[in-house]
C-alpha atoms as a PDB file:
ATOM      1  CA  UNK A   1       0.000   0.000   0.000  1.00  0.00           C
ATOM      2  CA  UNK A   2       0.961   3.782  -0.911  1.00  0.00           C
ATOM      3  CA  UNK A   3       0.211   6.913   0.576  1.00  0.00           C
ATOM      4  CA  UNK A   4      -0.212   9.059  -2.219  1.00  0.00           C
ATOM      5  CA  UNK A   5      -4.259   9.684  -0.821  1.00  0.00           C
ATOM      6  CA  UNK A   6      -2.873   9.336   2.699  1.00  0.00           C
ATOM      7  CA  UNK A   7      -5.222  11.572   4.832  1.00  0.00           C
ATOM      8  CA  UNK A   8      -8.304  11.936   1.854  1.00  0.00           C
ATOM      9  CA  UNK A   9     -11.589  11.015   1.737  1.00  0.00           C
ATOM     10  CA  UNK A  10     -12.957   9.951  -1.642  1.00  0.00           C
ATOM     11  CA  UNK A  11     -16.062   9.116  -3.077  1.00  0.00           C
ATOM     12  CA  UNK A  12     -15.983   7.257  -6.235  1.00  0.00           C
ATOM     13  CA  UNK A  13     -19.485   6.822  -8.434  1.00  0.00           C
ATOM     14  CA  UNK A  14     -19.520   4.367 -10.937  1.00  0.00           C
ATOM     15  CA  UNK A  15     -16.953   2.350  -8.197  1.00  0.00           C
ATOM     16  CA  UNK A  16     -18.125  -0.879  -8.227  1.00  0.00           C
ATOM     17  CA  UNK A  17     -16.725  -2.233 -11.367  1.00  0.00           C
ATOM     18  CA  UNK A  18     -14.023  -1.445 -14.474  1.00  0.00           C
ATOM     19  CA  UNK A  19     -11.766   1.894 -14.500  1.00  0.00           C
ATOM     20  CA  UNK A  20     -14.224   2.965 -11.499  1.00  0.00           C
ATOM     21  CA  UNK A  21     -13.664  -0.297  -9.748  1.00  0.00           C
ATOM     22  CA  UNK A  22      -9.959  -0.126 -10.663  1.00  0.00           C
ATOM     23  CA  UNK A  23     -10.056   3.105  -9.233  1.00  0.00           C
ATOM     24  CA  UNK A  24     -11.578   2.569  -5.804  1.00  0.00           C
ATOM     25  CA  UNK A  25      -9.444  -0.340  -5.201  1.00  0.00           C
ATOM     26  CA  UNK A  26      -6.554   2.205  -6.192  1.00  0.00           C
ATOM     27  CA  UNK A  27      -7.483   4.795  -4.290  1.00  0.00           C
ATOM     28  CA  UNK A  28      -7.598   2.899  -1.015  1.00  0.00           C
ATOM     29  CA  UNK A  29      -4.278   1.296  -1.771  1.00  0.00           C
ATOM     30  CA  UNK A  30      -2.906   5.094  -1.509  1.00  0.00           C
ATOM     31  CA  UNK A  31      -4.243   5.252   1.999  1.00  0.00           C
ATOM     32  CA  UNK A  32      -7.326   7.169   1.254  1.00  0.00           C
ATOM     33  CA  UNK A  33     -11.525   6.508   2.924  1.00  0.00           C
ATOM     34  CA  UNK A  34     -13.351   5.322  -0.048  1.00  0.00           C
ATOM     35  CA  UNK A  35     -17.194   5.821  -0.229  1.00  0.00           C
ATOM     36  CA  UNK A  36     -18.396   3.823  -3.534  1.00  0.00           C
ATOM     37  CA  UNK A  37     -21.366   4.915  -4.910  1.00  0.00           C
ATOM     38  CA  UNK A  38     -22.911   2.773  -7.714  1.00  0.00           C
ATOM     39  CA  UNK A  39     -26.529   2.129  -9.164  1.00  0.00           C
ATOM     40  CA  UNK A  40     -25.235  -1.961  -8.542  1.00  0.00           C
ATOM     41  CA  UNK A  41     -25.269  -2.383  -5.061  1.00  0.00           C
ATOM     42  CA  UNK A  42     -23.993  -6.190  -4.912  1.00  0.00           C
ATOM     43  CA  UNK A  43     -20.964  -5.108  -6.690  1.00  0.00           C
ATOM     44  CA  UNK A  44     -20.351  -2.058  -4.729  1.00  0.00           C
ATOM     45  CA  UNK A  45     -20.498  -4.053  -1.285  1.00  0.00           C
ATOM     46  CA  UNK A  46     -18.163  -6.799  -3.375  1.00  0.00           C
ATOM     47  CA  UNK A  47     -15.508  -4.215  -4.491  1.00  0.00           C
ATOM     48  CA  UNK A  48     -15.818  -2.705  -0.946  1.00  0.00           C
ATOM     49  CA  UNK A  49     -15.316  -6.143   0.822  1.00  0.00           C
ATOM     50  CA  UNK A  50     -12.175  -7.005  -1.236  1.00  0.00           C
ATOM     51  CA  UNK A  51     -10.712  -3.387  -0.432  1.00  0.00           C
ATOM     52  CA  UNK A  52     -11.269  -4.283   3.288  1.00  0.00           C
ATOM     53  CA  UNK A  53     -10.046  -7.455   3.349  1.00  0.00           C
ATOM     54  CA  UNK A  54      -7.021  -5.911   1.365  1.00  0.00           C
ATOM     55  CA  UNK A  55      -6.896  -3.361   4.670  1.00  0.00           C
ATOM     56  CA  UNK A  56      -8.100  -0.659   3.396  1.00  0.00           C
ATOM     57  CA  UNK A  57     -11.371   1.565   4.480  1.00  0.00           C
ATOM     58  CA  UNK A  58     -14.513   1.321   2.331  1.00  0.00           C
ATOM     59  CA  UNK A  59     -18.096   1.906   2.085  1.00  0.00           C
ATOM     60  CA  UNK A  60     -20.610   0.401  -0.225  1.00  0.00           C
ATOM     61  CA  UNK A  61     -23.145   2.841  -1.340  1.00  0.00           C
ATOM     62  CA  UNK A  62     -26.032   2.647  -3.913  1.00  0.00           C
ATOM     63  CA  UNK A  63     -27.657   5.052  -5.293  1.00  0.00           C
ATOM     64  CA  UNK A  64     -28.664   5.995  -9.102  1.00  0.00           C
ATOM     65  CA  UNK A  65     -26.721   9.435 -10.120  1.00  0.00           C
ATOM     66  CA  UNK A  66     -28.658  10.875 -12.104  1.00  0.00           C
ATOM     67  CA  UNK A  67     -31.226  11.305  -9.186  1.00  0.00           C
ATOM     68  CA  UNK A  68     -30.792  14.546  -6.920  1.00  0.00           C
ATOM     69  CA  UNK A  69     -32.445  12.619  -3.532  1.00  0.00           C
ATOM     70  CA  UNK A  70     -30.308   9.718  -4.286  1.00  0.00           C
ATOM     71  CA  UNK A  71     -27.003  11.627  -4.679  1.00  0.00           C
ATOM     72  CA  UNK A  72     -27.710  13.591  -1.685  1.00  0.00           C
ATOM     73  CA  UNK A  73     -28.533  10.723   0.300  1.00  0.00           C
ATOM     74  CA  UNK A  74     -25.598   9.409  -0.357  1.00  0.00           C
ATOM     75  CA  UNK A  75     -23.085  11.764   0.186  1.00  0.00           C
ATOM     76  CA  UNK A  76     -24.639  12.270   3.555  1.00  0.00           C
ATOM     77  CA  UNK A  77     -23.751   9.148   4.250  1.00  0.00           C
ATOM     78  CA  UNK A  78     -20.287   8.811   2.505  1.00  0.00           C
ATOM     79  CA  UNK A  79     -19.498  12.233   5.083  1.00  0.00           C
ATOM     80  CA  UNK A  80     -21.026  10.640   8.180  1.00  0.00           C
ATOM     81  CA  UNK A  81     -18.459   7.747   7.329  1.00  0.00           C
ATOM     82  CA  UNK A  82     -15.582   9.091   6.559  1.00  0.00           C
ATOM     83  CA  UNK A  83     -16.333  13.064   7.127  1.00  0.00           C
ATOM     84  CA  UNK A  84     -16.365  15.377   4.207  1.00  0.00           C
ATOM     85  CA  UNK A  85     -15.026  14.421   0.756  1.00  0.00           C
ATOM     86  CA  UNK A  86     -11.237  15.986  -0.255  1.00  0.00           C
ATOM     87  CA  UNK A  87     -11.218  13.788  -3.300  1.00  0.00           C
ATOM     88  CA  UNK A  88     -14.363  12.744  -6.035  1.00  0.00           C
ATOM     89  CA  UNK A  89     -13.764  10.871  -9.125  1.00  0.00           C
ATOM     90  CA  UNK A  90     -17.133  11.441 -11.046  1.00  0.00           C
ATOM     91  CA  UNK A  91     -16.613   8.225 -13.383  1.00  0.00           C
ATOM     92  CA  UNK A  92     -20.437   6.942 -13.247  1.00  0.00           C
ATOM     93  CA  UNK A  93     -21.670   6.930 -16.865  1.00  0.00           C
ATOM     94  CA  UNK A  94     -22.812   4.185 -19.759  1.00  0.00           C
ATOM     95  CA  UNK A  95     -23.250   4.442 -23.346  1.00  0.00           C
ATOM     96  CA  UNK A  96     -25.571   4.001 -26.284  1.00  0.00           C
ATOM     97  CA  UNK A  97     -24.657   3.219 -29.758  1.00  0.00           C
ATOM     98  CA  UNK A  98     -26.745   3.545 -32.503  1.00  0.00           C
ATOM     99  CA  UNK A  99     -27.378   5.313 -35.650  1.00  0.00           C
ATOM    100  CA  UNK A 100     -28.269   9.027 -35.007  1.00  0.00           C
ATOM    101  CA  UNK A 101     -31.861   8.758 -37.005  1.00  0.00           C
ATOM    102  CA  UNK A 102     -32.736   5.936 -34.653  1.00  0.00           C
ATOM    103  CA  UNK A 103     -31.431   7.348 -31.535  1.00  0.00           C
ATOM    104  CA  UNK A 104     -34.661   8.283 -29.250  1.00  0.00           C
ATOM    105  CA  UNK A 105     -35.817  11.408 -27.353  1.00  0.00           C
ATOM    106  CA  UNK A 106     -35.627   8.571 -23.984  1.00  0.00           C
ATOM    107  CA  UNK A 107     -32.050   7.507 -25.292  1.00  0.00           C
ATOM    108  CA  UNK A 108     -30.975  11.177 -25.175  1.00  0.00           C
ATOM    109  CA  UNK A 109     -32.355  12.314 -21.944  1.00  0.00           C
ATOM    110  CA  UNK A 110     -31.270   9.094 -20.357  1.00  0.00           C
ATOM    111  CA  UNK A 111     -27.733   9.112 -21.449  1.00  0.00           C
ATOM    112  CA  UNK A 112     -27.406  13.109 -20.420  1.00  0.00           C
ATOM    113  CA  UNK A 113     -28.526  12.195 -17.310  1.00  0.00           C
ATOM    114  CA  UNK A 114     -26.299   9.521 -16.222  1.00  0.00           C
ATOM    115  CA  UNK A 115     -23.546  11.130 -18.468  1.00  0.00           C
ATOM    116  CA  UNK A 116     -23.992  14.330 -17.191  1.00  0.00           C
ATOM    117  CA  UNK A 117     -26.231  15.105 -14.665  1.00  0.00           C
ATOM    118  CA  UNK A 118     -24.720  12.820 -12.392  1.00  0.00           C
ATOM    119  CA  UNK A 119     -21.628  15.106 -12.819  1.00  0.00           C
ATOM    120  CA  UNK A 120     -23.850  17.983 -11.726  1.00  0.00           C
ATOM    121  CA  UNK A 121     -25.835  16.251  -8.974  1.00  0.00           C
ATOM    122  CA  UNK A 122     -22.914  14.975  -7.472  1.00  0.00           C
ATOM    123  CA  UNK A 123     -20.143  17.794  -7.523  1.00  0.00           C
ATOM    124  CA  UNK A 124     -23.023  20.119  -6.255  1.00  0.00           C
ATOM    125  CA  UNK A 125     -23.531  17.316  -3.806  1.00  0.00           C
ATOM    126  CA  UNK A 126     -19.971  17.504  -2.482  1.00  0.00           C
ATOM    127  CA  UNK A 127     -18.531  20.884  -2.681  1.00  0.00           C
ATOM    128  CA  UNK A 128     -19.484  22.659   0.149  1.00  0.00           C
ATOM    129  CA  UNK A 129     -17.989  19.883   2.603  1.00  0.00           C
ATOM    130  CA  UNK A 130     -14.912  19.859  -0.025  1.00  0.00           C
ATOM    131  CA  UNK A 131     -14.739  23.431   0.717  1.00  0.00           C
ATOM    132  CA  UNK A 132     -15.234  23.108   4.525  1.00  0.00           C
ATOM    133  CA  UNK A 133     -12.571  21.448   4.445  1.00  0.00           C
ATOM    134  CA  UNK A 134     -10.028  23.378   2.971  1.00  0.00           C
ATOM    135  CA  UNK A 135     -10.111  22.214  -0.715  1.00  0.00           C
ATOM    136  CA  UNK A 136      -9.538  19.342  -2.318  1.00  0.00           C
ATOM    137  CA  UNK A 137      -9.657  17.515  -6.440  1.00  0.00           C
ATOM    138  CA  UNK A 138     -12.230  16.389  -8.421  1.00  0.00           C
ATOM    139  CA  UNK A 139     -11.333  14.037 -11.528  1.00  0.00           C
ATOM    140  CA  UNK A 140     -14.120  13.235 -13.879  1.00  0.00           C
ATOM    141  CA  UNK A 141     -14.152  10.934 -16.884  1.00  0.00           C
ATOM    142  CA  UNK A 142     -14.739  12.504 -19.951  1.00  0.00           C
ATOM    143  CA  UNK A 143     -13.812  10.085 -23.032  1.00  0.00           C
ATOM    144  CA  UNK A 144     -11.293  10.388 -25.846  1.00  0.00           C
ATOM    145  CA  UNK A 145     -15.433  10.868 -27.467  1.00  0.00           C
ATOM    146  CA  UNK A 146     -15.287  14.501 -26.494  1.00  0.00           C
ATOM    147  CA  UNK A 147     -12.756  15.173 -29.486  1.00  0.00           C
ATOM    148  CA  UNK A 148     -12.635  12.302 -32.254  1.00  0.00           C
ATOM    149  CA  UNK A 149     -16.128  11.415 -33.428  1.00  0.00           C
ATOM    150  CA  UNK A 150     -17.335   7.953 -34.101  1.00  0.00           C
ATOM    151  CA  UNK A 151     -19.935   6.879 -36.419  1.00  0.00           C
ATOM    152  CA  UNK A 152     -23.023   5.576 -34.072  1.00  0.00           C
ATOM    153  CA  UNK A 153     -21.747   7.517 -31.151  1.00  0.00           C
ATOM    154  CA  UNK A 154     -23.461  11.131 -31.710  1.00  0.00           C
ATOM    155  CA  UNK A 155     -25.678  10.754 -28.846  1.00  0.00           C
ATOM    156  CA  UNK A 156     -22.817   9.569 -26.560  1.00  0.00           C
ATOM    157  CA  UNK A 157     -19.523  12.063 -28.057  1.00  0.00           C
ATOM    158  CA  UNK A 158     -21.994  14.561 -27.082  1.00  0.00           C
ATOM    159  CA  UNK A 159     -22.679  13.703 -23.708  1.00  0.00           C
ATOM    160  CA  UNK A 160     -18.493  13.529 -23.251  1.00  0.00           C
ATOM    161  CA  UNK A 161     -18.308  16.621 -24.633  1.00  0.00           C
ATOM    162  CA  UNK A 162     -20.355  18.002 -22.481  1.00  0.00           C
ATOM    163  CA  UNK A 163     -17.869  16.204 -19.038  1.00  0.00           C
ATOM    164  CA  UNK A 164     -15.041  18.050 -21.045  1.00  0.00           C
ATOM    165  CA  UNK A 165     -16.110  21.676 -20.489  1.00  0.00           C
ATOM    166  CA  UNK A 166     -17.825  20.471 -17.092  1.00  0.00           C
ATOM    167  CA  UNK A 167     -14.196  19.774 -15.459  1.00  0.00           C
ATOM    168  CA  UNK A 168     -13.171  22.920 -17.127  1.00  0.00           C
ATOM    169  CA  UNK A 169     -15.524  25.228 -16.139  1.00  0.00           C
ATOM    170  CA  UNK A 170     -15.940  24.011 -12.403  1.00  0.00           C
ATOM    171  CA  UNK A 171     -12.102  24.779 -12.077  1.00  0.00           C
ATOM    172  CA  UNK A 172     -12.471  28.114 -13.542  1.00  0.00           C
ATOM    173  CA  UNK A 173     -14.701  28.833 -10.977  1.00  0.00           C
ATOM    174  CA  UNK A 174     -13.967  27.126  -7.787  1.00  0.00           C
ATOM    175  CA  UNK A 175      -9.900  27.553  -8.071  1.00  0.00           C
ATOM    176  CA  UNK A 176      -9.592  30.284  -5.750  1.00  0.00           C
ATOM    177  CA  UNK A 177     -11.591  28.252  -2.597  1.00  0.00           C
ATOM    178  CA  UNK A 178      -8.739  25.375  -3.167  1.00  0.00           C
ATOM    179  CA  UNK A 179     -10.686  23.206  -5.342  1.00  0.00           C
ATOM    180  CA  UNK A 180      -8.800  21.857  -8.228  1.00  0.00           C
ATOM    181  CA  UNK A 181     -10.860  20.096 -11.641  1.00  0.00           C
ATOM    182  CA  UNK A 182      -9.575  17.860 -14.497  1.00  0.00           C
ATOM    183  CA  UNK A 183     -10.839  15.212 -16.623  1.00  0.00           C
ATOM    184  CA  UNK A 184      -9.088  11.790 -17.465  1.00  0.00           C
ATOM    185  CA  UNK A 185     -10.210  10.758 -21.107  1.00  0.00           C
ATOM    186  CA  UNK A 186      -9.494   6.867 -22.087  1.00  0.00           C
ATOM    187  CA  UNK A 187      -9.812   5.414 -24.978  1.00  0.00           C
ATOM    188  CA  UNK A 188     -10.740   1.684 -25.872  1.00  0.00           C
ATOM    189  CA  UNK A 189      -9.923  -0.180 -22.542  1.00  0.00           C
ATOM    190  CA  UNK A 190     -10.658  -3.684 -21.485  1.00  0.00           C
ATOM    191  CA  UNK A 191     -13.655  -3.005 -19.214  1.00  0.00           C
ATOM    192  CA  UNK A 192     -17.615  -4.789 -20.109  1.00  0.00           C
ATOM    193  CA  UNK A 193     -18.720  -1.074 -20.915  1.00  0.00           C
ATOM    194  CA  UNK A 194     -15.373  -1.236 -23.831  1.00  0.00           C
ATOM    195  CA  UNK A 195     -15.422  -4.437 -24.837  1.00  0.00           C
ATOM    196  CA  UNK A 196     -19.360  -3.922 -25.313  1.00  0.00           C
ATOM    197  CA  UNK A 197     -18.639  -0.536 -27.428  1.00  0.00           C
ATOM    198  CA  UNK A 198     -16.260  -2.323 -29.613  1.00  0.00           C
ATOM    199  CA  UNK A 199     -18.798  -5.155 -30.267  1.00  0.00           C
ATOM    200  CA  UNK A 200     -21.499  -3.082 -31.453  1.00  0.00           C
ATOM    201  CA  UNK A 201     -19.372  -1.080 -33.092  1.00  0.00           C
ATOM    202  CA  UNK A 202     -18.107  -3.558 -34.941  1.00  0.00           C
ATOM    203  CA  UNK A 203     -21.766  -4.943 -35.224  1.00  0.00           C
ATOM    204  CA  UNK A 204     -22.835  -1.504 -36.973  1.00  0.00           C
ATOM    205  CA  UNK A 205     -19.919  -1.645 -39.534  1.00  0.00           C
ATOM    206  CA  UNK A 206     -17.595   0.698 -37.972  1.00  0.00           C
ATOM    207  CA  UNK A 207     -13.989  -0.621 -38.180  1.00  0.00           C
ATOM    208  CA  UNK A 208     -12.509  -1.205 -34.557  1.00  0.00           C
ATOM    209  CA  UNK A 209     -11.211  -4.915 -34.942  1.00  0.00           C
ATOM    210  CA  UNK A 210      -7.966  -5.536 -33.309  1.00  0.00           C
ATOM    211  CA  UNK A 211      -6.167  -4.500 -36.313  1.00  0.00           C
ATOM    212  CA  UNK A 212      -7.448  -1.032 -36.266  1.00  0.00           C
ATOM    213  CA  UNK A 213      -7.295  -0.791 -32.785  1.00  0.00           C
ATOM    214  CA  UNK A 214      -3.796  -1.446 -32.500  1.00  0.00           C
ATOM    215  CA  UNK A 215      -3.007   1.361 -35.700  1.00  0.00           C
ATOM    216  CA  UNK A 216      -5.110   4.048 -33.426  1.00  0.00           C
ATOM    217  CA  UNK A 217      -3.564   3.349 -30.358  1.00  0.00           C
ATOM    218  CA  UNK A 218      -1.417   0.448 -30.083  1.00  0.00           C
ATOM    219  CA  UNK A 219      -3.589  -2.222 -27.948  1.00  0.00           C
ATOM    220  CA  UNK A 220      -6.504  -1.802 -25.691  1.00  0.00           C
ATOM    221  CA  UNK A 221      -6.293  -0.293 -22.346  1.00  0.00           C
ATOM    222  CA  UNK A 222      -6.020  -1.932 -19.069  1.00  0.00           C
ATOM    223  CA  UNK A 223      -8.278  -0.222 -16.564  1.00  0.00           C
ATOM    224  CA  UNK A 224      -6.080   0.133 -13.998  1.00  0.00           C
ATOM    225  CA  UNK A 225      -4.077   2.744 -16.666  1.00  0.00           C
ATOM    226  CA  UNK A 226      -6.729   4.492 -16.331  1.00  0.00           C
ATOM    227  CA  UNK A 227      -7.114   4.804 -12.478  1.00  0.00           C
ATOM    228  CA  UNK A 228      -3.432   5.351 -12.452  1.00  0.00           C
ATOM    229  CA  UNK A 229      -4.151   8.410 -14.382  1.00  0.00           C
ATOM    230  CA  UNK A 230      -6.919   9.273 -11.889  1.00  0.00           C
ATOM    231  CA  UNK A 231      -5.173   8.712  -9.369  1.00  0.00           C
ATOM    232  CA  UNK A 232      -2.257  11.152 -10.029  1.00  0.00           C
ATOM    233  CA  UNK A 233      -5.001  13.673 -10.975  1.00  0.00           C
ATOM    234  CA  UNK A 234      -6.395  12.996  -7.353  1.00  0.00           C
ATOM    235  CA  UNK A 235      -3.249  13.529  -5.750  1.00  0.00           C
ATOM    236  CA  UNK A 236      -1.414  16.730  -4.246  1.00  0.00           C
ATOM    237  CA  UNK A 237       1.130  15.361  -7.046  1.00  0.00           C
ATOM    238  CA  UNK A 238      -1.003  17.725  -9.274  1.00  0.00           C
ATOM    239  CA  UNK A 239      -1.421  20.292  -7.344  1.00  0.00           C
ATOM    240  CA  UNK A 240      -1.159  23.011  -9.820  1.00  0.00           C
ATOM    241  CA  UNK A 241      -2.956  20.899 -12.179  1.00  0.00           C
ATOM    242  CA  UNK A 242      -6.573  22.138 -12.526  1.00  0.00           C
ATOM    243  CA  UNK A 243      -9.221  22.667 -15.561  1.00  0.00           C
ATOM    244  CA  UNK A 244      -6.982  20.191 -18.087  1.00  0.00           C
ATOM    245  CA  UNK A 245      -8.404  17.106 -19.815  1.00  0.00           C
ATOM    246  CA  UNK A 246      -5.396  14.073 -19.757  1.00  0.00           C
ATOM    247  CA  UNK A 247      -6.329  11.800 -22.895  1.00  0.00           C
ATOM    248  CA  UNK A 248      -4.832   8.125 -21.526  1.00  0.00           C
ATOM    249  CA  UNK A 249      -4.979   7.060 -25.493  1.00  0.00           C
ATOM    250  CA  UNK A 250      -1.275   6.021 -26.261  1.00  0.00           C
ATOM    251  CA  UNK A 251      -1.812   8.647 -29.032  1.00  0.00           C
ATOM    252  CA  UNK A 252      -5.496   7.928 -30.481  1.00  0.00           C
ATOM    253  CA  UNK A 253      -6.073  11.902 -30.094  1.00  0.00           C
ATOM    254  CA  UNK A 254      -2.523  12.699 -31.368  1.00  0.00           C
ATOM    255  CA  UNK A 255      -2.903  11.761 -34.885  1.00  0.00           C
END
């Protein structure tokens, strides 16, 4: 175990399983309180149990994201836990993937709201204790999507696009009270979410066999890359690191 989140309190939504999982078992490694909050609350309590048995300190939390009594409900009870947050990692999100003339009104509003929302509900949901307490980082993931389109994916590059400016525009505002926002932005990793997008993908006729995967950026991502990335974001390692998006690609977005 490290002790690069010696001292922090983190809550991690979208925890339970993939990068987020990756992440909350990471995090706890580093020495910090995890609170996971995720809509699947058999995996949250499973990822929690393995962190504790590992020796760290975790909660299991479930709650839906993209609902403002749920969030709130949660945090509460990530705080009474642990006390107030010094570290979230907004990674909660899904996608949909489909041509845009069959992409529903539902589809839209849905995927903004776990996309997005959720980003809203729970940074609103966490600041003033961040705050409280002196300041603190927020990471969330925004998606290599927010800059290279993909056939099928208008419904969800938008939705990324929309975490990009988030983590920009909450650092903008919040850097003088000690709060510090960035975005980590994968590309194709090795998590059910990935290996699903690749599938349909590849179902709709867009080219991301392993062939084309390794010309845009070498292999697939682990997810643990990822939460590496996160985690450094998270840390007082970046601490004049605020409102900057780090693409974790191995050059997908470079070329």
């Amino acid at each position: 175990m490290g002790d690069r989140l010696k001292g922090k309190v983190a809550i991690v939504s979208g925890g339970a399983t993939g990068m987020g999982g990756a992440a909350s078992s990471l995090f706890a490694a580093e020495g910090a309180k995890v609170a996971i909050v995720d809509v699947n609350g058999a995996a949250a309590e499973a990822r929690a149990a393995a962190i504790r048995a590992a020796g760290g300190t975790a909660l299991a939390l479930t709650a839906d994201v993209s609902d403002a009594a749920e969030v709130a409900a949660a945090v509460a009870a990530a705080e009474a836990a642990h006390g107030p947050a010094t570290v979230l990692f907004n990674h909660a999100g899904t996608i949909v993937i489909k041509p845009f003339l069959e992409t529903t009104e539902e589809e839209w509003d849905r995927l903004h709201d776990v996309n997005v929302k959720s980003m809203f509900l729970m940074t609103k949901a966490v600041l003033p204790g961040m705050i409280a307490a002196g300041g603190g980082s927020i990471v969330c993931t925004s998606s290599i999507s927010a800059v290279a389109a993909t056939p099928m994916e208008v419904l969800y590059g938008t939705t990324k696009g929309a975490c990009h400016m988030f983590a920009r525009a909450i650092a903008v505002e919040f850097r003088d009270r000690g709060i510090r926002c960035n975005a980590v932005c994968p590309g194709f990793v090795r998590t059910p979410h990935g290996l699903r997008e690749v599938a349909e993908l590849q179902r709709l006729g867009v080219d991301v066999s392993e062939a084309a995967l390794a010309a845009q950026q070498g292999r697939i991502a682990e997810p643990e890359e990822v939460a590496r990335a996160a985690l450094f974001l998270a840390s007082d390692e970046a601490s004049f690191i605020s409102g900057t998006h780090l693409f974790v690609d191995n050059t997908f977005t470079a070329v």
